[in-house]
Protein backbone atom coordinates (compact mmCIF):
# COMPACT_ATOMS: atom_id res chain seq x y z
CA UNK A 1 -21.73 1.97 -2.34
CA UNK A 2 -18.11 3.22 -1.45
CA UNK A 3 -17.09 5.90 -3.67
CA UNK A 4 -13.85 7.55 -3.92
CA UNK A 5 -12.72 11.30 -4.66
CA UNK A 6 -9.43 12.61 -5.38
CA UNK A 7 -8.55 16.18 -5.34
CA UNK A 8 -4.97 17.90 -5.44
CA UNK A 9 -3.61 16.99 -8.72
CA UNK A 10 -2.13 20.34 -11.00
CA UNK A 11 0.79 21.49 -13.12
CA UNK A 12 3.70 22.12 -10.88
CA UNK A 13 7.37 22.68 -11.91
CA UNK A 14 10.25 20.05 -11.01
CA UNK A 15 11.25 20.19 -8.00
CA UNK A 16 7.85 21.37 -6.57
CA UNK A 17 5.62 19.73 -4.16
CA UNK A 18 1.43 18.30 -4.44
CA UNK A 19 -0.24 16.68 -1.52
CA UNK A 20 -3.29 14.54 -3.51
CA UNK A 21 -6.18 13.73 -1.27
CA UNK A 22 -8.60 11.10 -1.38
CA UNK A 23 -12.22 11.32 0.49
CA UNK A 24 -14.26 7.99 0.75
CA UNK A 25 -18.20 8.05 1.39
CA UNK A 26 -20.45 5.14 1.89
CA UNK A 27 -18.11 2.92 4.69
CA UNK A 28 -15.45 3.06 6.79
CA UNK A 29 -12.32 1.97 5.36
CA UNK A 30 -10.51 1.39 8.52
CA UNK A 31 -9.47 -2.10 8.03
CA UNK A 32 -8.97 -1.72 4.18
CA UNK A 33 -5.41 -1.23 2.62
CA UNK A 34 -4.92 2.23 0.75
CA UNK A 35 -3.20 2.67 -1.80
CA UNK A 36 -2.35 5.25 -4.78
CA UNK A 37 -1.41 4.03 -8.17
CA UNK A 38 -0.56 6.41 -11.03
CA UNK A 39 -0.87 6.09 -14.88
CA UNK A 40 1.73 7.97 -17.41
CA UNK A 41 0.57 8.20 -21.16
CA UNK A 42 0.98 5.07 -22.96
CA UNK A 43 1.85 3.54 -19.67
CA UNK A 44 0.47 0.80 -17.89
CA UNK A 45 -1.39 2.14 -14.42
CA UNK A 46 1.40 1.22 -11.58
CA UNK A 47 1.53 0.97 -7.86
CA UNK A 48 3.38 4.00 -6.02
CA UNK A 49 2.63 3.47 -2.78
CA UNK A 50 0.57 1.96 -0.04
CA UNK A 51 -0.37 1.61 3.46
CA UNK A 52 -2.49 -0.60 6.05
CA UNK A 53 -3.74 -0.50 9.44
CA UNK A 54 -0.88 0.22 11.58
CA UNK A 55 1.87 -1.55 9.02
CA UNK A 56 4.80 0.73 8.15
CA UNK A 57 3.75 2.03 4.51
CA UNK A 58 6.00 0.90 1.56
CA UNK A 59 6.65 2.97 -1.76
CA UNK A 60 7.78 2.26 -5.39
CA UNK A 61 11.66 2.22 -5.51
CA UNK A 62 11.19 5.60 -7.73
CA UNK A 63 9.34 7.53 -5.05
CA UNK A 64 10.86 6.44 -1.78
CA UNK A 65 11.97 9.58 0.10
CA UNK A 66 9.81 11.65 -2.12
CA UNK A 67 6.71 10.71 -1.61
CA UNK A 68 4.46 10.32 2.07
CA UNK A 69 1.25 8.06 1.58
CA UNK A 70 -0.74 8.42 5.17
CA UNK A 71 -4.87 8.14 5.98
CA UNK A 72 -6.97 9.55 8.34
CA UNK A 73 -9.26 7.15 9.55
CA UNK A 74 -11.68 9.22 11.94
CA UNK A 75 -12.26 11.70 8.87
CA UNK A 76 -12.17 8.76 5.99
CA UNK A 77 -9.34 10.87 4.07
CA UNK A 78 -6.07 9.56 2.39
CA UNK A 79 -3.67 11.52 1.61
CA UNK A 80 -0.36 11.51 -0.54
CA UNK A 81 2.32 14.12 0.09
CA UNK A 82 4.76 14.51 -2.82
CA UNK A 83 7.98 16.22 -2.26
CA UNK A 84 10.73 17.46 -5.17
CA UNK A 85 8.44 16.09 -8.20
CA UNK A 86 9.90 15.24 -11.50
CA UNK A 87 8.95 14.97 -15.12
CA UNK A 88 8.41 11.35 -14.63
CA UNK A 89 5.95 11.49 -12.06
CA UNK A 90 3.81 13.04 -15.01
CA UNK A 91 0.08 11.09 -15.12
CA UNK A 92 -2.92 10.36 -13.68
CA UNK A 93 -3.04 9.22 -9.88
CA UNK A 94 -5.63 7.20 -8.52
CA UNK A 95 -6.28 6.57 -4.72
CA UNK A 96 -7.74 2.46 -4.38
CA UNK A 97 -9.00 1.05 -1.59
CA UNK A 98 -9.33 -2.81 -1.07
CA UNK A 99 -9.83 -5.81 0.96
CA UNK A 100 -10.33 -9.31 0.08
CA UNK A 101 -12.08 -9.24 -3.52
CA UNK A 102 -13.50 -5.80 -2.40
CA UNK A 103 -11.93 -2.99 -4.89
CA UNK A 104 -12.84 0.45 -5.10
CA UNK A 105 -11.22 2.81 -7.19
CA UNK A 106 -11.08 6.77 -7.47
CA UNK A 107 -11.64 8.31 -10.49
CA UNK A 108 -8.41 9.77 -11.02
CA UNK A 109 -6.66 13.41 -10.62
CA UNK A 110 -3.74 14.86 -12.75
CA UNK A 111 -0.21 15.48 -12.18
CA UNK A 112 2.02 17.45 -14.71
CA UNK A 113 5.02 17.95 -13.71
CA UNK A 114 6.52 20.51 -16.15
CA UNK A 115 8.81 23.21 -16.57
């Protein structure tokens, strides 16, 4: 069973910068696509950004030249670099990994972003 960590997520002040991290365990996820969604309160969970194989990542209008989605294949580790953070990026991020009608999901990591 593939199961999915995230790690990273804290109160940081506008402006700052998180890199969230996501470990997978129980298969390589070489040929799946990655991807990190995030949920605000009273939002609907949405897609921020995501990457496959070699394939030039692509990012949510809102985050492009913010935020740096990449994965580590030998080491099974996704990452998600986010650069001069605002209020908005407030929620809950989740890393998702998924091929076909294979899904796995993370169980989520926090982001305030908060003066």
């Amino acid at each position: 069973q593939v199961q999915l960590v995230e790690s990273g997520g804290s109160l940081v002040q506008p402006g700052g910068s998180l890199r969230l991290s996501c470990a997978a365990s129980g298969k390589r996820l070489d040929p799946y696509t990655i991807a990190w969604h995030r949920q605000a309160p009273g939002n609907q969970r949405e897609l921020v950004a995501e990457i496959y194989g070699g394939m030039m990542p692509s990012y949510v209008d809102a985050v492009k030249g913010r935020f740096t989605i990449d994965r580590d294949n030998n080491k099974n580790i996704f990452s998600l670099q986010m650069n001069n953070l605002k209020p908005e990026d407030t929620g809950v991020y989740y890393c998702l990994a998924y091929l076909g009608s294979s899904i796995y999901w993370g169980q989520g990591t926090q982001v305030t972003v908060s003066s």
